[in-house]
Protein backbone atom coordinates (compact mmCIF):
# COMPACT_ATOMS: atom_id res chain seq x y z
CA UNK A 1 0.00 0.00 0.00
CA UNK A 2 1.54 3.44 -1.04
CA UNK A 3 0.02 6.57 -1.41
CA UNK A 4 1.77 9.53 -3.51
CA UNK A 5 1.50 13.49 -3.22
CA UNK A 6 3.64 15.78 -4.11
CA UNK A 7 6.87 14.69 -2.37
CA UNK A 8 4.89 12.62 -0.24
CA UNK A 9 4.77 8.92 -0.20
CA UNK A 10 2.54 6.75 2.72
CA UNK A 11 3.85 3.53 3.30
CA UNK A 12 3.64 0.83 6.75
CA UNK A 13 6.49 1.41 8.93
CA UNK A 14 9.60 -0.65 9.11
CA UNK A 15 12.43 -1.12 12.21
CA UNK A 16 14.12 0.90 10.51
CA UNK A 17 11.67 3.66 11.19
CA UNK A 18 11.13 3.78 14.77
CA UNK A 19 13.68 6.19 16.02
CA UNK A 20 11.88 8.55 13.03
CA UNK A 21 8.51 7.62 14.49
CA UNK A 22 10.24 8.51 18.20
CA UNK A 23 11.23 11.89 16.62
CA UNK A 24 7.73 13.16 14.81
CA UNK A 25 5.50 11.83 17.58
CA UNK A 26 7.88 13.67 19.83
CA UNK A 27 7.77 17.17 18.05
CA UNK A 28 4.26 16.93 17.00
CA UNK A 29 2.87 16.19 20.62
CA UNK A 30 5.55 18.89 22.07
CA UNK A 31 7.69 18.74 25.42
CA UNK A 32 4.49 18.29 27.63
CA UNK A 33 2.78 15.46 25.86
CA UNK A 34 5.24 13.96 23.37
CA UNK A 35 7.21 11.97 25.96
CA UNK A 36 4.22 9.97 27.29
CA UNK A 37 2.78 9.42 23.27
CA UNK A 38 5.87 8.10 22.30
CA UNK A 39 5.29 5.65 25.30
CA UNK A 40 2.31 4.62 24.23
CA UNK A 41 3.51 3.99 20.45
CA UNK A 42 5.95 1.44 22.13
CA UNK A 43 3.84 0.07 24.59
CA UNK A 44 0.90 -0.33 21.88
CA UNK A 45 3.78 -2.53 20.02
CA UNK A 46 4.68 -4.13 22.87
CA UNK A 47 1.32 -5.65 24.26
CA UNK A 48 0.51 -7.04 20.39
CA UNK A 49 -2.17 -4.40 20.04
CA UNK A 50 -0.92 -2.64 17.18
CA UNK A 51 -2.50 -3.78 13.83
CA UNK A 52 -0.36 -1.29 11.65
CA UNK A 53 1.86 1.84 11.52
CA UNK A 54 1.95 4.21 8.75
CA UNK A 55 4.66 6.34 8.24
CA UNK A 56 4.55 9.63 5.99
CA UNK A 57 7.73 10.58 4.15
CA UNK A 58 9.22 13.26 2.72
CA UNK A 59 12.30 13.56 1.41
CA UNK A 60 13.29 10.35 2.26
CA UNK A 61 12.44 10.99 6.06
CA UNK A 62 9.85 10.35 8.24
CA UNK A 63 7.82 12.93 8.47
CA UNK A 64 4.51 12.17 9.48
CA UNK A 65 2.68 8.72 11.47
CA UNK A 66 0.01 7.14 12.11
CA UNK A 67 -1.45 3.79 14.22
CA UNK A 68 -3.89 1.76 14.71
CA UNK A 69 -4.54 -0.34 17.53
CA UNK A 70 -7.22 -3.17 17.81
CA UNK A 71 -9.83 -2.73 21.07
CA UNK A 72 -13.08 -4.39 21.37
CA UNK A 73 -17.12 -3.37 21.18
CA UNK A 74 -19.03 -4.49 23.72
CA UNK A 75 -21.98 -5.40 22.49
CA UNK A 76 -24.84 -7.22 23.32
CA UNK A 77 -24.21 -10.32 21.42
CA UNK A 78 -20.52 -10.79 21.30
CA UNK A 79 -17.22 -8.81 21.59
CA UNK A 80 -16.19 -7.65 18.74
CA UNK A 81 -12.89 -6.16 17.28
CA UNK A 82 -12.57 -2.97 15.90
CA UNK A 83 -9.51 -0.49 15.44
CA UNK A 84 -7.99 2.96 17.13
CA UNK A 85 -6.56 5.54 15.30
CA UNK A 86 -4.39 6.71 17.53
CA UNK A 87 -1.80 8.69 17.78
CA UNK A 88 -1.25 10.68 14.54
CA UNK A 89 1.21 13.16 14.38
CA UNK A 90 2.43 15.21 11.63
CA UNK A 91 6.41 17.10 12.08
CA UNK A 92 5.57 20.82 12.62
CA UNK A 93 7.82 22.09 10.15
CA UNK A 94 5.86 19.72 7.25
CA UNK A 95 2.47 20.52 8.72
CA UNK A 96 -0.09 22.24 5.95
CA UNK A 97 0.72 20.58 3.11
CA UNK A 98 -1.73 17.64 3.47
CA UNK A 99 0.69 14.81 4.96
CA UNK A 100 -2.43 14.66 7.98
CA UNK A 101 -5.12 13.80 5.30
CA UNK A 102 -2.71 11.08 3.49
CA UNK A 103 -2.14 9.24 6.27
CA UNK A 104 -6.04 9.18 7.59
CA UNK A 105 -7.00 8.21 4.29
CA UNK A 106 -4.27 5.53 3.95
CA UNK A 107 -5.26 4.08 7.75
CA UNK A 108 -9.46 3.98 6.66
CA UNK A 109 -8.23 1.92 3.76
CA UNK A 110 -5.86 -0.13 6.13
CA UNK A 111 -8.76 -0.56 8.26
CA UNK A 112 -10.85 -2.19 5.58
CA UNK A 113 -8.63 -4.47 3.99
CA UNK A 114 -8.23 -5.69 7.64
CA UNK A 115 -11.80 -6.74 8.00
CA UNK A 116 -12.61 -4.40 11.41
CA UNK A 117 -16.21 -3.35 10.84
CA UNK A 118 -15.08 -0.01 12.30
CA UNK A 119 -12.69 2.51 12.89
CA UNK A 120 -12.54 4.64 15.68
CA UNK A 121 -11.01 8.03 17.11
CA UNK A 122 -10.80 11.23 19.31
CA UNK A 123 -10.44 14.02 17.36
CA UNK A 124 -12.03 16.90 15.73
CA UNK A 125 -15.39 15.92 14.11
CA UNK A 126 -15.21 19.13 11.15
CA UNK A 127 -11.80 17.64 10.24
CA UNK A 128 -12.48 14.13 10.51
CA UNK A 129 -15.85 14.77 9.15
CA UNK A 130 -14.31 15.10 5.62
CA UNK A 131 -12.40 12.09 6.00
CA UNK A 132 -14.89 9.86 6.43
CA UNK A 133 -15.24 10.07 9.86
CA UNK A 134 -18.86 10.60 11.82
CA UNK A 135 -19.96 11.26 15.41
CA UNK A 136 -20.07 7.94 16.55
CA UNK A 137 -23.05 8.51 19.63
CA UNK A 138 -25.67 8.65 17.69
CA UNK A 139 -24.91 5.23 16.07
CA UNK A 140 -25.26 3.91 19.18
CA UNK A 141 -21.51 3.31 20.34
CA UNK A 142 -20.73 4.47 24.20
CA UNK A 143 -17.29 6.80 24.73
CA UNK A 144 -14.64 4.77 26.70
CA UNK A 145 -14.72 7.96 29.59
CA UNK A 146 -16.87 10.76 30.05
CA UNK A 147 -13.38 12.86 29.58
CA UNK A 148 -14.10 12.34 25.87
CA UNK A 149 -15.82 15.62 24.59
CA UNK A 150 -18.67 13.85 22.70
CA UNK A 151 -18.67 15.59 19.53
CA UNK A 152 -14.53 14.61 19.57
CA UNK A 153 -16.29 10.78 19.74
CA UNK A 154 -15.63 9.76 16.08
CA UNK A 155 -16.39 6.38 13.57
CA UNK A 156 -15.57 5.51 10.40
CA UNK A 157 -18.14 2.56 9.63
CA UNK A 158 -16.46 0.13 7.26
CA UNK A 159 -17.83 -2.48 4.92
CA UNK A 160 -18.10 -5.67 7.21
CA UNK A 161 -20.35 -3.59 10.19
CA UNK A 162 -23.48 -4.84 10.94
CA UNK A 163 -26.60 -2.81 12.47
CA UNK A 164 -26.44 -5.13 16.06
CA UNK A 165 -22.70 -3.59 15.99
CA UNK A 166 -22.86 -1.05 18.97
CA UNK A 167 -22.32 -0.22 22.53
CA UNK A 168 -19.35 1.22 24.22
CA UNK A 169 -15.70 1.32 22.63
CA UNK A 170 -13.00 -0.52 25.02
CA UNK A 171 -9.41 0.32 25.08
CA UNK A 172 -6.71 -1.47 24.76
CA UNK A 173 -4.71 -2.12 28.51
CA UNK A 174 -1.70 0.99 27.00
CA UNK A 175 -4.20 3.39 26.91
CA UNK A 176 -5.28 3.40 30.42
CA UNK A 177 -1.57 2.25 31.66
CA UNK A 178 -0.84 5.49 30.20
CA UNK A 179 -3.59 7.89 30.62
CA UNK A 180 -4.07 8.28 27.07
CA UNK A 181 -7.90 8.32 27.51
CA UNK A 182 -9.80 11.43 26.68
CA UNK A 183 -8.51 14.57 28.40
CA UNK A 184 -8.26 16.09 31.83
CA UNK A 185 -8.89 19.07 33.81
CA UNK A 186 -7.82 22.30 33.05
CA UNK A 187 -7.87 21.38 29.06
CA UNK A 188 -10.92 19.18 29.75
CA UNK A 189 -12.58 22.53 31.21
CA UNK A 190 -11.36 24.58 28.93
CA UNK A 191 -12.13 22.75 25.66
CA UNK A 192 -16.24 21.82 27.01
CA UNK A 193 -16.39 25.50 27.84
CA UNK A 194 -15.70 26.98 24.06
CA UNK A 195 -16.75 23.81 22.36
CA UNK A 196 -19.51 24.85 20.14
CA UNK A 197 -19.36 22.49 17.05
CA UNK A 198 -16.09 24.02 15.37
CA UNK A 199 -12.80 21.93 14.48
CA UNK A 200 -10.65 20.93 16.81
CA UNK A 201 -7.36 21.47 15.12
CA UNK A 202 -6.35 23.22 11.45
CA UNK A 203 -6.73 22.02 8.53
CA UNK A 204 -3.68 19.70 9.36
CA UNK A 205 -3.84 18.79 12.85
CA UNK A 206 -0.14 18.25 14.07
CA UNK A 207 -1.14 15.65 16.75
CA UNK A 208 -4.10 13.24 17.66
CA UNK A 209 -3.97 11.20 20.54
């Protein structure tokens, strides 16, 4: 699987990549945040949870990433797997140009050729919204925490969901280990108080977690 823009070529990670992937999670996420995401890239890879990692190049060097993670649905009939995206994070100096958009596109079409019936995220639902993304309440799924703004609550149905498909979203153990769940006070606060419907992020959001 390889997607081309520009200079810009999306392709699944390799060893070779991970001190790249260190570097661009690291930048993207900043000195507050980016130590504990790149945690949770390796700890996702650790516990078997990962299903796939996208890198974004340019040049020749990472510049951009992308994971997903398989968690469950706890239905009523049966557990089910589905994916995470999460984290994707985009070097600062190439976001803008699109390298954000690639690599969601690229990890929806992952997601399908991997049979999940759905893929899942936290992010802003006027970005994500043109990527194929939806707010996933009012199909019936339940956020993993309450620290989730609800409109941030996003799906991507693919092709093998079903309608008895729903209830609430479980993380993988990293996430929690972690505390890579939804968001806390003051940003929790702050975000619910001036969140009216409008993007969370630009048009290339440096970092999703």
């Amino acid at each position: 699987m390889n997607f081309k823009s520009r200079e810009v070529a999306v392709r699944p990670a390799q060893p070779t990549d991970r001190e790249g992937v260190r570097r661009v999670v690291a930048a993207a996420f900043g000195s507050e945040e980016g130590p504990r995401i790149v945690e949770l890239v390796g700890a996702l890879d650790a516990s078997g949870r990962t299903e796939l990692s996208l890198v974004a190049e340019v040049g020749g060097a990472v510049a951009g990433h992308v994971q997903l993670s398989r968690c469950w649905l706890d239905t009523r009939r049966a557990l089910v797997d589905v994916l995470v995206l999460s984290p994707l994070s985009v070097q600062p100096e190439h976001q803008g140009i699109g390298i954000g958009g690639l690599l969601v596109a690229a990890a929806i079409e992952a997601a399908r050729e991997s049979g999940s019936p759905a893929l899942f995220l936290e992010g802003g639902p006027d970005y994500y919204g043109r990527r194929g993304f939806e707010p996933a309440t009012p199909r019936g799924f339940v956020r993993p925490s309450p620290r989730i703004p609800e409109p941030a609550f996003q799906v991507a149905l693919l092709d093998t969901f079903e309608e008895w498909m729903t209830g609430p979203l479980v993380y993988c153990d990293p996430f929690w280990a972690l505390d890579c769940v939804g968001l806390r006070d003051p940003l929790l606060a702050e975000l619910e108080a001036r969140f009216s419907g409008e993007e969370l992020g630009g048009e290339d959001p440096p970092a999703v977690g």
